[in-house]
C-alpha atoms as a PDB file:
ATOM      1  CA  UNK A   1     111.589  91.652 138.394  1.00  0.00           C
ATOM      2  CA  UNK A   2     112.886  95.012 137.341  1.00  0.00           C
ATOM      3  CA  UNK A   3     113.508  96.167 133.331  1.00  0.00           C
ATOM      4  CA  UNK A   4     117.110  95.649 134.106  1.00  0.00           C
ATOM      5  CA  UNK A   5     116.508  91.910 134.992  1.00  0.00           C
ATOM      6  CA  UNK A   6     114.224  91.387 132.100  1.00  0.00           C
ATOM      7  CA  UNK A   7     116.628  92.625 129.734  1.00  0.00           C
ATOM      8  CA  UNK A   8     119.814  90.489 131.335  1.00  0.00           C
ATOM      9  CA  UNK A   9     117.208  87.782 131.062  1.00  0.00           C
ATOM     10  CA  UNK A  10     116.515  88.257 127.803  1.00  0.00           C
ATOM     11  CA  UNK A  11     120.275  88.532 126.601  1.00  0.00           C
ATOM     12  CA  UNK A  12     121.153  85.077 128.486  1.00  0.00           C
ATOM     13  CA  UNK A  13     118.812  83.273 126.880  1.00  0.00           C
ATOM     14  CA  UNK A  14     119.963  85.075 123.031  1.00  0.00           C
ATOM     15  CA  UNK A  15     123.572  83.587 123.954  1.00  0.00           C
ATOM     16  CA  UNK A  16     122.010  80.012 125.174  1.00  0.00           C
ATOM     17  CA  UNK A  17     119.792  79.929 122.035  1.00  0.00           C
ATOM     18  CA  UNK A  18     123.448  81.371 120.333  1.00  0.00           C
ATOM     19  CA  UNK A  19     124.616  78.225 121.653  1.00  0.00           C
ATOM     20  CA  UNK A  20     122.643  75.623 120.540  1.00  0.00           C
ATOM     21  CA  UNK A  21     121.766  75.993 117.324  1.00  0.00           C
ATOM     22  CA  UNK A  22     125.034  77.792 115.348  1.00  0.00           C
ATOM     23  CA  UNK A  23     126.668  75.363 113.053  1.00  0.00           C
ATOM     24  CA  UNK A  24     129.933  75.467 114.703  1.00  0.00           C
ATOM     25  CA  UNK A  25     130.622  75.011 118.848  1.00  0.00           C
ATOM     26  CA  UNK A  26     133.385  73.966 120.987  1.00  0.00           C
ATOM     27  CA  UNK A  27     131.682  74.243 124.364  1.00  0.00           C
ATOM     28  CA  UNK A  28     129.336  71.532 125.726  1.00  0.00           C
ATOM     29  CA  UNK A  29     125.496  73.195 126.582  1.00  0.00           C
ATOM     30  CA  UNK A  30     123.283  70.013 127.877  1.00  0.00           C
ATOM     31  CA  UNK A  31     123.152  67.346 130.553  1.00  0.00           C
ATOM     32  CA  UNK A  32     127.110  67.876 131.518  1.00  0.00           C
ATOM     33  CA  UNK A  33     126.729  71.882 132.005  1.00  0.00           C
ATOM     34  CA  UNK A  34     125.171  72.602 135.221  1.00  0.00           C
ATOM     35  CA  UNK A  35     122.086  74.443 135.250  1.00  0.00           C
ATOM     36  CA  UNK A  36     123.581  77.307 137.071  1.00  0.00           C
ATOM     37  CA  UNK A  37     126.035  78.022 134.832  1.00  0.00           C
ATOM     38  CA  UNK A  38     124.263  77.554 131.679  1.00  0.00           C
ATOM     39  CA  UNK A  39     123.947  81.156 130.613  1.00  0.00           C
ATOM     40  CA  UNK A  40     127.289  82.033 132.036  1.00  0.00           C
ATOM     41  CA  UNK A  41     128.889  79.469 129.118  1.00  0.00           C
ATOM     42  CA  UNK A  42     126.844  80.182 126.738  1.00  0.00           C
ATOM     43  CA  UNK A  43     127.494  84.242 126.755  1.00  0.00           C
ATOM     44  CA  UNK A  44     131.228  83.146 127.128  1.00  0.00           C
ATOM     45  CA  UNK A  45     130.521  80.503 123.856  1.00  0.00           C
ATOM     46  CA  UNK A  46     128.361  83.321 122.263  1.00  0.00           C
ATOM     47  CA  UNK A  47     131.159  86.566 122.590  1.00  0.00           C
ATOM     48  CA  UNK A  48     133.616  84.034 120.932  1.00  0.00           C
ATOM     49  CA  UNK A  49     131.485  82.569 118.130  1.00  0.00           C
ATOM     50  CA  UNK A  50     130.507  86.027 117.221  1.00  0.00           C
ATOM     51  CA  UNK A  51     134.167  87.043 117.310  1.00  0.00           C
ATOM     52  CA  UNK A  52     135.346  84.438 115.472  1.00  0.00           C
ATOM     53  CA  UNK A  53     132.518  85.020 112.208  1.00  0.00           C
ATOM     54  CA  UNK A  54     133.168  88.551 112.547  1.00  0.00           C
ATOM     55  CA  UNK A  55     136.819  87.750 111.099  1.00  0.00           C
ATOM     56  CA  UNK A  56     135.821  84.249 108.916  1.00  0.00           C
ATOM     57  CA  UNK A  57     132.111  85.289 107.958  1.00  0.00           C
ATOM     58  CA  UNK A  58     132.900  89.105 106.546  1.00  0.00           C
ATOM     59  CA  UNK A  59     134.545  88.088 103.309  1.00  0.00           C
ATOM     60  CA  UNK A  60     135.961  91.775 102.754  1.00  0.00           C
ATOM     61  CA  UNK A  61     138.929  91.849 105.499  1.00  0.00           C
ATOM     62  CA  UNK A  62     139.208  95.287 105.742  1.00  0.00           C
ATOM     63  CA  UNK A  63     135.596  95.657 106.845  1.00  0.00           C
ATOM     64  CA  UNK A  64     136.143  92.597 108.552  1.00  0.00           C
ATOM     65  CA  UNK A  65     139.046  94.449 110.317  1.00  0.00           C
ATOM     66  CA  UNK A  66     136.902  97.276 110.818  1.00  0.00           C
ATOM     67  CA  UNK A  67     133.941  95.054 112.285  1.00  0.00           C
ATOM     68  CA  UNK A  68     136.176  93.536 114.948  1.00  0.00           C
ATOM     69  CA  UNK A  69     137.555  96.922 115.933  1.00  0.00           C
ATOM     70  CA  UNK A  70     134.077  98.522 116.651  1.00  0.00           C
ATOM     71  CA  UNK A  71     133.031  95.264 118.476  1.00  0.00           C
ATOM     72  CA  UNK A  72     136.259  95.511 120.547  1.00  0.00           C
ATOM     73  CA  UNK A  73     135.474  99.247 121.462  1.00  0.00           C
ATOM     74  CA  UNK A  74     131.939  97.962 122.404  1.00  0.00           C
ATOM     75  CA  UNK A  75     133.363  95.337 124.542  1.00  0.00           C
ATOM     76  CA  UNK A  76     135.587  98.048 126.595  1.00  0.00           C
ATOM     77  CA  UNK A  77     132.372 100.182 126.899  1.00  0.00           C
ATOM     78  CA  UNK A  78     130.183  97.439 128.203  1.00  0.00           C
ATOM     79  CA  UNK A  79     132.676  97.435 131.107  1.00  0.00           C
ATOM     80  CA  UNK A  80     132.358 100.732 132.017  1.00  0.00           C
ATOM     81  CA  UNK A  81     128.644 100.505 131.575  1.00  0.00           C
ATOM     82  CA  UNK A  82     127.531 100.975 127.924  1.00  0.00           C
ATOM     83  CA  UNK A  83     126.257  98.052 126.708  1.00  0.00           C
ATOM     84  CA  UNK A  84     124.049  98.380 123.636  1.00  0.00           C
ATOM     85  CA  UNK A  85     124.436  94.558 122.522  1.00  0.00           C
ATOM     86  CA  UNK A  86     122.849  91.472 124.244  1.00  0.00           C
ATOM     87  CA  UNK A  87     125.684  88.966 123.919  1.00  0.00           C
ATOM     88  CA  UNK A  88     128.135  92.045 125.504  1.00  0.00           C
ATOM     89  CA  UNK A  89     125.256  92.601 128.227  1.00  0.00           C
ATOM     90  CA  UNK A  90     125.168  89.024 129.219  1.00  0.00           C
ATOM     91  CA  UNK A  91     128.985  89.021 128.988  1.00  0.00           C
ATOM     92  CA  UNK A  92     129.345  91.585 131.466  1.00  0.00           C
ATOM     93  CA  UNK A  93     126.875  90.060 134.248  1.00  0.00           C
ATOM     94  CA  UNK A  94     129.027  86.806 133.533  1.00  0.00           C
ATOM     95  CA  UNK A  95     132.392  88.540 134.247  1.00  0.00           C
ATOM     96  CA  UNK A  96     131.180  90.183 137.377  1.00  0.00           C
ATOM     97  CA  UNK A  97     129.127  87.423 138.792  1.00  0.00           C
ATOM     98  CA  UNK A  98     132.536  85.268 138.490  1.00  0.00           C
ATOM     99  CA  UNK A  99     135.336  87.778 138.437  1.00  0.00           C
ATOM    100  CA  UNK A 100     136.643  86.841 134.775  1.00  0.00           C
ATOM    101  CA  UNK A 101     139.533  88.358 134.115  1.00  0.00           C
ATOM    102  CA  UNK A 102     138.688  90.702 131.035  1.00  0.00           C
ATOM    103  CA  UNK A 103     142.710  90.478 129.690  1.00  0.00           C
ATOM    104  CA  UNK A 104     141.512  86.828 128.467  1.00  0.00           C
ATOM    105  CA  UNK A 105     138.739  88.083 126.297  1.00  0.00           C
ATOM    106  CA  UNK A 106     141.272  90.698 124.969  1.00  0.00           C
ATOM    107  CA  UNK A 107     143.760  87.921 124.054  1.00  0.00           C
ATOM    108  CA  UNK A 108     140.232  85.960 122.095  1.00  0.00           C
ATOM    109  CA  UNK A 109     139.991  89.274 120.318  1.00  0.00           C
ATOM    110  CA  UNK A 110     143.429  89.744 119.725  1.00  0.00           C
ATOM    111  CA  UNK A 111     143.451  86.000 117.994  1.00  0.00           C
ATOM    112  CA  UNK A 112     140.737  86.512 115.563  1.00  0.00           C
ATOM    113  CA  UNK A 113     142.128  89.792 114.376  1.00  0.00           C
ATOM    114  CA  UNK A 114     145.396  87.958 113.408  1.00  0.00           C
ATOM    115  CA  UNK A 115     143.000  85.164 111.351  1.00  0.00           C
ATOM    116  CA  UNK A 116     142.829  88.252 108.918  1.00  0.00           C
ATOM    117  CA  UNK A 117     146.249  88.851 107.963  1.00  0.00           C
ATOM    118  CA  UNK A 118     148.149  85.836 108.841  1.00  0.00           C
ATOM    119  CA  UNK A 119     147.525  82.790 107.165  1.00  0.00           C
ATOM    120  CA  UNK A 120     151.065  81.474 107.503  1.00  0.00           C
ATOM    121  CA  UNK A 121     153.313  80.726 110.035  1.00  0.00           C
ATOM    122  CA  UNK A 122     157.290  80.257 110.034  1.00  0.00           C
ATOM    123  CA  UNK A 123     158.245  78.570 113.029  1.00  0.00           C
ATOM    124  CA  UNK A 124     156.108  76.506 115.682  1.00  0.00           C
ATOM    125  CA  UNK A 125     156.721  79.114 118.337  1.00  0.00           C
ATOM    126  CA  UNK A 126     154.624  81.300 116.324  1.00  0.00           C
ATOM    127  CA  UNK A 127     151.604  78.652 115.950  1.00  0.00           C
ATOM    128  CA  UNK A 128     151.844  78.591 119.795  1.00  0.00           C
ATOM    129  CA  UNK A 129     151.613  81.942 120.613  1.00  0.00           C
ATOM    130  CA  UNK A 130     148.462  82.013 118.489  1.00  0.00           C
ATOM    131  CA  UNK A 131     147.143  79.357 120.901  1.00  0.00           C
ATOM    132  CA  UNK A 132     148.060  81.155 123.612  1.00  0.00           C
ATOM    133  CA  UNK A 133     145.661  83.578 122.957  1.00  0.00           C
ATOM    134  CA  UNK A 134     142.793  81.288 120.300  1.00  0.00           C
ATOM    135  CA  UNK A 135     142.720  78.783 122.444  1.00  0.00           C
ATOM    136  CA  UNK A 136     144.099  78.934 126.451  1.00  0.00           C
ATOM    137  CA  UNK A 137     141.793  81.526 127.147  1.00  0.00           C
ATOM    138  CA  UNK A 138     138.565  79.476 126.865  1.00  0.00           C
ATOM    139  CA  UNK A 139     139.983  76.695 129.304  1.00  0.00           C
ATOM    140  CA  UNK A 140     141.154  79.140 131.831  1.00  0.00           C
ATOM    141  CA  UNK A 141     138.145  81.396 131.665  1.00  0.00           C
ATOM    142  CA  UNK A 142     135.681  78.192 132.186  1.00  0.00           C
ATOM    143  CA  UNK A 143     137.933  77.209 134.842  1.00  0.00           C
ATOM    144  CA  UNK A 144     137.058  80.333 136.284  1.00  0.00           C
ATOM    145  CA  UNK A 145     133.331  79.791 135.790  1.00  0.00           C
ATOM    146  CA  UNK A 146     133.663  76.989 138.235  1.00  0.00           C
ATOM    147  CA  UNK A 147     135.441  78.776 140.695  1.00  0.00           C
ATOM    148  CA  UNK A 148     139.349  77.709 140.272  1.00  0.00           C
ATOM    149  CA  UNK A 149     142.279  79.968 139.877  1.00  0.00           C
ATOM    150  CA  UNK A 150     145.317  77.946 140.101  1.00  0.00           C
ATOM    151  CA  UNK A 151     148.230  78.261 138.259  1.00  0.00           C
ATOM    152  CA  UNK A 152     149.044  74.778 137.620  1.00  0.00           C
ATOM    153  CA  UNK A 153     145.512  73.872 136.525  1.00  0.00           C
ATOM    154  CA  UNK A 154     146.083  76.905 134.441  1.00  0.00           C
ATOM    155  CA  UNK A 155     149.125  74.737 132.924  1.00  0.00           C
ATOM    156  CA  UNK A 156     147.416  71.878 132.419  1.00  0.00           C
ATOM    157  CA  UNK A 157     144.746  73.283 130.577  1.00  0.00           C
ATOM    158  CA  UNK A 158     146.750  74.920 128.607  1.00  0.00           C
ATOM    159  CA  UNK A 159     147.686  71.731 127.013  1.00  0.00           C
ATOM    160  CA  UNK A 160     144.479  70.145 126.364  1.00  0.00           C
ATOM    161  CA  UNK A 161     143.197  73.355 125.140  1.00  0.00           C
ATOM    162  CA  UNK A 162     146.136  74.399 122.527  1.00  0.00           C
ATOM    163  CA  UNK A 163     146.256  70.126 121.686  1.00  0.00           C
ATOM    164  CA  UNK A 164     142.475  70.259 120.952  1.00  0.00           C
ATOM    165  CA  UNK A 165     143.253  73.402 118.481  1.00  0.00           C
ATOM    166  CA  UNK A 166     146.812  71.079 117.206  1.00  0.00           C
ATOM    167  CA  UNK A 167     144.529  68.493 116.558  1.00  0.00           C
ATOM    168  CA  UNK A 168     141.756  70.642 114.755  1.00  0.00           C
ATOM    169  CA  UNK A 169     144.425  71.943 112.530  1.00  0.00           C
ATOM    170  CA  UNK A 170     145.443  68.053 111.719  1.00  0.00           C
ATOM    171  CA  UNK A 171     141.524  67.680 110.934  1.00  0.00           C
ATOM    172  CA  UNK A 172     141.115  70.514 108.887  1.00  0.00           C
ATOM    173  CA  UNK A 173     144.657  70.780 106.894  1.00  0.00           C
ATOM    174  CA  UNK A 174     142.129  70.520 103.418  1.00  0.00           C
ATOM    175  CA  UNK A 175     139.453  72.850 104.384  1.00  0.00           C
ATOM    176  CA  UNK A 176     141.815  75.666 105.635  1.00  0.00           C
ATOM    177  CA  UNK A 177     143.877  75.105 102.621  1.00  0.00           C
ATOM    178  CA  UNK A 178     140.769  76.299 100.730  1.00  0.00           C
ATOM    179  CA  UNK A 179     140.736  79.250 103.071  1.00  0.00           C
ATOM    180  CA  UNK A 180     143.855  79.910 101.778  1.00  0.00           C
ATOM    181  CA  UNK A 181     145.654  78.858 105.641  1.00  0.00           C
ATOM    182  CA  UNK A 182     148.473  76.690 106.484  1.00  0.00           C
ATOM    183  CA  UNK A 183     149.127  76.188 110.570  1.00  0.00           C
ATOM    184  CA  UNK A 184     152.066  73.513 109.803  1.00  0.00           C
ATOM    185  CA  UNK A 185     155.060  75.829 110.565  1.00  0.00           C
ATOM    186  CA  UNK A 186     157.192  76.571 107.247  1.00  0.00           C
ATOM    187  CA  UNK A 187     160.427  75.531 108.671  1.00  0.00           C
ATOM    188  CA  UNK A 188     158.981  72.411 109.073  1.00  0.00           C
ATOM    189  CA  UNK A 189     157.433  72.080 105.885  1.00  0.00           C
ATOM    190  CA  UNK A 190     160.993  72.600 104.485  1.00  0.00           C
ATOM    191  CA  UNK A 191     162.654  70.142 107.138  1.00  0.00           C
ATOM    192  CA  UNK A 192     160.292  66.966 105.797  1.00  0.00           C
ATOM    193  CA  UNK A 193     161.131  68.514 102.109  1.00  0.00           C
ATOM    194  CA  UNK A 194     157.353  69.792 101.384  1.00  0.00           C
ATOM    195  CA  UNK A 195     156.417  72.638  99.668  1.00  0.00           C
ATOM    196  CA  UNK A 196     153.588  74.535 100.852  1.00  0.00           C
ATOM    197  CA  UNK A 197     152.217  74.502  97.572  1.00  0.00           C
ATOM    198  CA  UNK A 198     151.696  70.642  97.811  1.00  0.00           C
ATOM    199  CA  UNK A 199     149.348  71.169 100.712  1.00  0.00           C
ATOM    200  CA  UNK A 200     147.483  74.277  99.098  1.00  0.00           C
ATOM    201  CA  UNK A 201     146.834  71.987  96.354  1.00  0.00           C
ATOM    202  CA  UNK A 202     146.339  68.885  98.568  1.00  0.00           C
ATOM    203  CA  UNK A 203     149.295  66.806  96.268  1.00  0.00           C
ATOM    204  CA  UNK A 204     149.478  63.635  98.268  1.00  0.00           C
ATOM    205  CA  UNK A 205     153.056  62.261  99.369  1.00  0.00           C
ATOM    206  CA  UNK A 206     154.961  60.023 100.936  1.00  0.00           C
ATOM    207  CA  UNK A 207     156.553  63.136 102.551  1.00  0.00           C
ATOM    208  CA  UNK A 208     153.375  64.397 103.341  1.00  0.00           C
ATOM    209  CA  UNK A 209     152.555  62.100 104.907  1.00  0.00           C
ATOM    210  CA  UNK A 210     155.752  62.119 107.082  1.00  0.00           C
ATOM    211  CA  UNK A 211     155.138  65.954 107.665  1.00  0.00           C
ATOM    212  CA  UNK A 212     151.402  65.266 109.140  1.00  0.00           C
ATOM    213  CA  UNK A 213     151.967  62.319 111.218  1.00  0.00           C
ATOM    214  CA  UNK A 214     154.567  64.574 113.341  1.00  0.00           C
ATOM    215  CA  UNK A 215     152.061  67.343 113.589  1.00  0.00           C
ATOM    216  CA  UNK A 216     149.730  64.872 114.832  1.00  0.00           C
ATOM    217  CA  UNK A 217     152.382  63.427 117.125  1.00  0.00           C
ATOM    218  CA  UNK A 218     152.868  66.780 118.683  1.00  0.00           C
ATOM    219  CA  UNK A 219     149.016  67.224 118.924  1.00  0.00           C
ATOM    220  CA  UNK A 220     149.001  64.131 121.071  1.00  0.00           C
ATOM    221  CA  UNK A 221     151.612  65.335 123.282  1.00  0.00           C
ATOM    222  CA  UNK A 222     149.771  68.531 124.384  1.00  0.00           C
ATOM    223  CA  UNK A 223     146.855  66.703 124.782  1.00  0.00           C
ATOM    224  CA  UNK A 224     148.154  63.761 127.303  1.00  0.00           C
ATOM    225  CA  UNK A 225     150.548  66.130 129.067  1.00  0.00           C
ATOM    226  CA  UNK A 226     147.137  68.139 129.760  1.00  0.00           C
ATOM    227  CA  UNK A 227     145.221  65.181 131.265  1.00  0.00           C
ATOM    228  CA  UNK A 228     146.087  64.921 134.902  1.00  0.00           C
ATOM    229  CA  UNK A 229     143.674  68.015 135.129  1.00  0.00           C
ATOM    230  CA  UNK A 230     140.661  66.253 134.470  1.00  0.00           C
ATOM    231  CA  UNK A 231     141.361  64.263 137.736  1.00  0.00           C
ATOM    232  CA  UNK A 232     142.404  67.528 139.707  1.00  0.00           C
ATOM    233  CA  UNK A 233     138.605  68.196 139.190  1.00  0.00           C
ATOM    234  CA  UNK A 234     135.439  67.517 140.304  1.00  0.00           C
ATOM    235  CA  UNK A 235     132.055  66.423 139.483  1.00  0.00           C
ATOM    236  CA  UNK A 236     130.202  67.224 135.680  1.00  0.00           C
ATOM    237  CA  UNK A 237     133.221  69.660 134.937  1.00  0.00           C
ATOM    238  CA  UNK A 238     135.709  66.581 135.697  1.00  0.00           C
ATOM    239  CA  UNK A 239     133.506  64.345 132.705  1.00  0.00           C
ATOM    240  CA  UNK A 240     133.636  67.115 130.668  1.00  0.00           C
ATOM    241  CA  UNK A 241     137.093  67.709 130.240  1.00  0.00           C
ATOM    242  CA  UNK A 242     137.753  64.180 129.839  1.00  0.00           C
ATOM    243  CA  UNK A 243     135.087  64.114 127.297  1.00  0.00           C
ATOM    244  CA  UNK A 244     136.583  66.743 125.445  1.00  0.00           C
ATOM    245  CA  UNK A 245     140.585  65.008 125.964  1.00  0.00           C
ATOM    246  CA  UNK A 246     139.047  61.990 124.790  1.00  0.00           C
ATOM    247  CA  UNK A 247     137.426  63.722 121.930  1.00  0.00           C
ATOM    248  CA  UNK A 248     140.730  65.201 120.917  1.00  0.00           C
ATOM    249  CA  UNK A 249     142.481  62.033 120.763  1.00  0.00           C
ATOM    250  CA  UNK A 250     140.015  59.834 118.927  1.00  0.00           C
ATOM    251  CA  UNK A 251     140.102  62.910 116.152  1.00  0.00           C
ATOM    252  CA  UNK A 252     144.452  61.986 116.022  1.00  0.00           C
ATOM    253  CA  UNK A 253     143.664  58.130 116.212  1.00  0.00           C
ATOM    254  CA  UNK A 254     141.481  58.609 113.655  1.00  0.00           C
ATOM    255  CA  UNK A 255     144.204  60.664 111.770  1.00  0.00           C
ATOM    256  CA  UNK A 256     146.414  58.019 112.522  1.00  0.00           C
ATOM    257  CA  UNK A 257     145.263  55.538 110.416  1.00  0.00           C
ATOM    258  CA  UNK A 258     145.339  57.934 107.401  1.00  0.00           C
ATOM    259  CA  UNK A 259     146.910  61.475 108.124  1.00  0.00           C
ATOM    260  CA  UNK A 260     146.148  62.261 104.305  1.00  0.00           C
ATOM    261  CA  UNK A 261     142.672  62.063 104.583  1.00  0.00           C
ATOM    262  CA  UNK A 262     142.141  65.468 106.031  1.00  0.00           C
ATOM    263  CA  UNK A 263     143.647  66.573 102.447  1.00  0.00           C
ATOM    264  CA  UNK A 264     140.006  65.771 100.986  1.00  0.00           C
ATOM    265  CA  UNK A 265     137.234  65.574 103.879  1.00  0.00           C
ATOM    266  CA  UNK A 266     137.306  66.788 107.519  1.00  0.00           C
ATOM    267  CA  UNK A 267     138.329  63.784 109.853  1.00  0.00           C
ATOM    268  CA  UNK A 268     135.575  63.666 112.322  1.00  0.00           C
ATOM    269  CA  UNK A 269     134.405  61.107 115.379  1.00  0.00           C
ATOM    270  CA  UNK A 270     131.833  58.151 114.536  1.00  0.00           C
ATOM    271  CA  UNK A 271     128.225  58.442 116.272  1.00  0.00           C
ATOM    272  CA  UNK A 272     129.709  55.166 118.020  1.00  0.00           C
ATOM    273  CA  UNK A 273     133.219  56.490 118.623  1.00  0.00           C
ATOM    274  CA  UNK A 274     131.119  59.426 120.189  1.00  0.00           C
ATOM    275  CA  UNK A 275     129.347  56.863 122.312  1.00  0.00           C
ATOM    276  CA  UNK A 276     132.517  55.139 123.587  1.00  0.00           C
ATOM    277  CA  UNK A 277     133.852  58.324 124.232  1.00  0.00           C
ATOM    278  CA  UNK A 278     130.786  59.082 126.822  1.00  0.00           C
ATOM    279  CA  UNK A 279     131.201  55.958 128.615  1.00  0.00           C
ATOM    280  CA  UNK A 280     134.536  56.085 129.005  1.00  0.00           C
ATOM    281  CA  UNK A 281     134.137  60.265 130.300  1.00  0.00           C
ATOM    282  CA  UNK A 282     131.780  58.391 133.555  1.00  0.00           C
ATOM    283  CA  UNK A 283     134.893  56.231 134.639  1.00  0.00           C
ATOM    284  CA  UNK A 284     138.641  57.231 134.435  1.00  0.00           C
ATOM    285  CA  UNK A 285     139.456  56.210 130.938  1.00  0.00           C
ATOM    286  CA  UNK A 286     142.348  54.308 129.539  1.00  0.00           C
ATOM    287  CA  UNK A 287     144.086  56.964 127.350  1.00  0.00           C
ATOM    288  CA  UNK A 288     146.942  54.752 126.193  1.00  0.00           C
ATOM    289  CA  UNK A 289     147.250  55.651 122.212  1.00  0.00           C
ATOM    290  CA  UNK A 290     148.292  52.934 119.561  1.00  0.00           C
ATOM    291  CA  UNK A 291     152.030  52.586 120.171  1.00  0.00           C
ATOM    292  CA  UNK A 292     152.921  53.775 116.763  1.00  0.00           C
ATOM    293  CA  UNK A 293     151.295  57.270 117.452  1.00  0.00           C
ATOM    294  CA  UNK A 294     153.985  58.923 119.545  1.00  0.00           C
ATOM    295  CA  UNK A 295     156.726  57.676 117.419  1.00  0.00           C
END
C-alpha cells in the first residue's frame, strides 16, 4: 500500500470516527450503511458537520465568516489537487469514486454561511430556498452514493429531506429562539396575529399554538409527499429512508399532541417509539397520521 493510500486511509477513518462520536448527526453509520460505503458517508457526514460548527460553534461571526471562507477556498483547492485537510482528502476520493456533483457541496456551504446573518425569514419561499440548499443536497448527494441520478427521485427526496429540516424547526422553535433564530416565516407570524417577540420569549398562546400546529401541518406534507421514494428503492438504503420518514413523522405526532412543548424542551422520539420505528422500517409501514394532523 503506497503513502498515498495510507494517508486516504487514514482520513476515512478521521471522518468515520467524525461520525460516530460528535454530539449531533443526521446520517445513519451502523448495521443499515453498507460496509462499502461507510467511509464514503461518513466524509460526506464529516464535510457537513464541520461546516455547519464552523458557522454555530465560532461565537464571533465575523471570524466565523472568515473561517467558512478559508474552508471554502480549501474545498475548491482539494479539487484541483491541494488537499492539506483529512476530511477534504477523504471528500475528494468520495466525489471521484462516485461522481458527486461538487455544485451540491457549494449549495451546503452556501447554507451555513447564511446561518450567520439571517436569523429571520419573511415569507415561506424564503425558508424553502434555504432548504434547497441546507437540506436537498444531502438526500441527492447520498442518492448518488448509491448510484441513482434521477430526476424524480431527486423530487421526492427533496421532500423528505426539506420536511425532516420543517419538522426539526417545529422541534427546536425554543432552542433556536435562544440562538436568537426564528424559521416560522414573519408573514405568517402576523397572519395567526403573533408577534415574534412571543416566540423569542417563548409566551405561550392560544394563537401560538394555532401558528405551530400549521407549521407542523406543512412539515407533514413534505414529508408524505416524499415517501413513494423509499419504495422506488432498494435494499438497506430502502429501510433507511423509511427509517428516517418515519422518524420525521413520529417527531410531528409527537408535536401534535402539544406543539407548545418545543417552547421549553426539544421534542424528541422515545427509546420505544425508536423501536417501533425500526420494525416498522423492515416491512412497508402504515404512515397514516392521526386525522387531526393535516387539518
Amino acid at each position: 500500500m503506497g503513502m498515498i493510500d495510507l494517508k486516504l486511509r487514514s482520513a476515512q477513518l478521521h471522518c468515520i470516527k467524525t461520525a460516530l462520536t460528535h454530539y449531533e448527526n443526521f446520517f445513519v453509520l451502523g448495521p443499515l450503511t453498507p460496509i462499502g460505503k461507510l467511509p464514503h458517508v461518513a466524509a460526506l457526514y464529516a464535510f457537513s458537520r464541520h461546516s455547519d460548527d464552523l458557522a454555530d460553534e465560532i461565537v464571533d461571526e465575523t471570524e466565523a465568516a472568515a473561517q467558512l471562507n478559508q474552508w471554502q477556498d480549501s474545498f475548491q483547492d482539494s479539487l484541483n489537487g491541494q488537499v492539506d485537510h483529512k476530511i477534504l482528502r477523504a471528500l475528494k476520493a468520495t466525489i471521484e469514486r462516485h461522481n458527486l456533483p461538487t455544485d451540491l457541496l457549494i449549495d451546503l456551504l452556501s447554507a451555513f454561511r447564511q446561518d450567520l446573518s439571517v436569523n429571520r425569514f419573511d415569507t415561506f419561499e424564503d425558508v424553502r430556498n434555504y432548504t434547497r440548499r441546507s437540506a436537498d443536497p444531502v438526500g441527492r448527494l447520498v442518492l448518488r452514493l448509491y448510484g441513482f441520478d434521477d430526476p424524480e427521485l431527486d423530487e421526492l427526496s427533496d421532500h423528505i429531506c426539506t420536511g425532516l429540516q420543517l419538522a426539526n424547526f417545529c422541534q427546536d422553535i425554543g432552542d433556536d429562539a435562544q440562538r436568537n433564530r426564528i424559521y416560522i416565516p414573519l408573514d405568517e407570524c402576523k397572519s395567526f396575529d403573533v408577534d415574534p417577540i412571543e416566540i423569542m420569549d417563548c409566551t405561550p398562546s392560544a394563537r401560538l399554538e394555532r401558528l405551530l400546529h400549521y407549521q407542523n401541518v406543512r412539515a407533514y406534507k413534505y414529508l408524505t409527499a416524499g415517501l413513494p421514494l423509499a419504495e422506488k428503492l432498494k435494499g438497506r438504503l430502502k429501510v433507511t429512508v423509511r427509517l428516517f420518514a418515519l422518524g420525521g413523522l413520529q417527531v410531528l405526532e409527537n408535536l401534535r399532541r402539544d406543539p407548545q412543548a418545543a417552547l421549553y424542551r426539544r421534542v424528541s422520539v422515545s427509546s420505544k417509539q425508536k423501536l417501533n420505528m425500526l420494525v416498522s422500517s423492515l416491512k412497508r409501514p402504515d404512515y397514516s397520521p392521526s386525522l387531526d394532523a393535516v387539518k
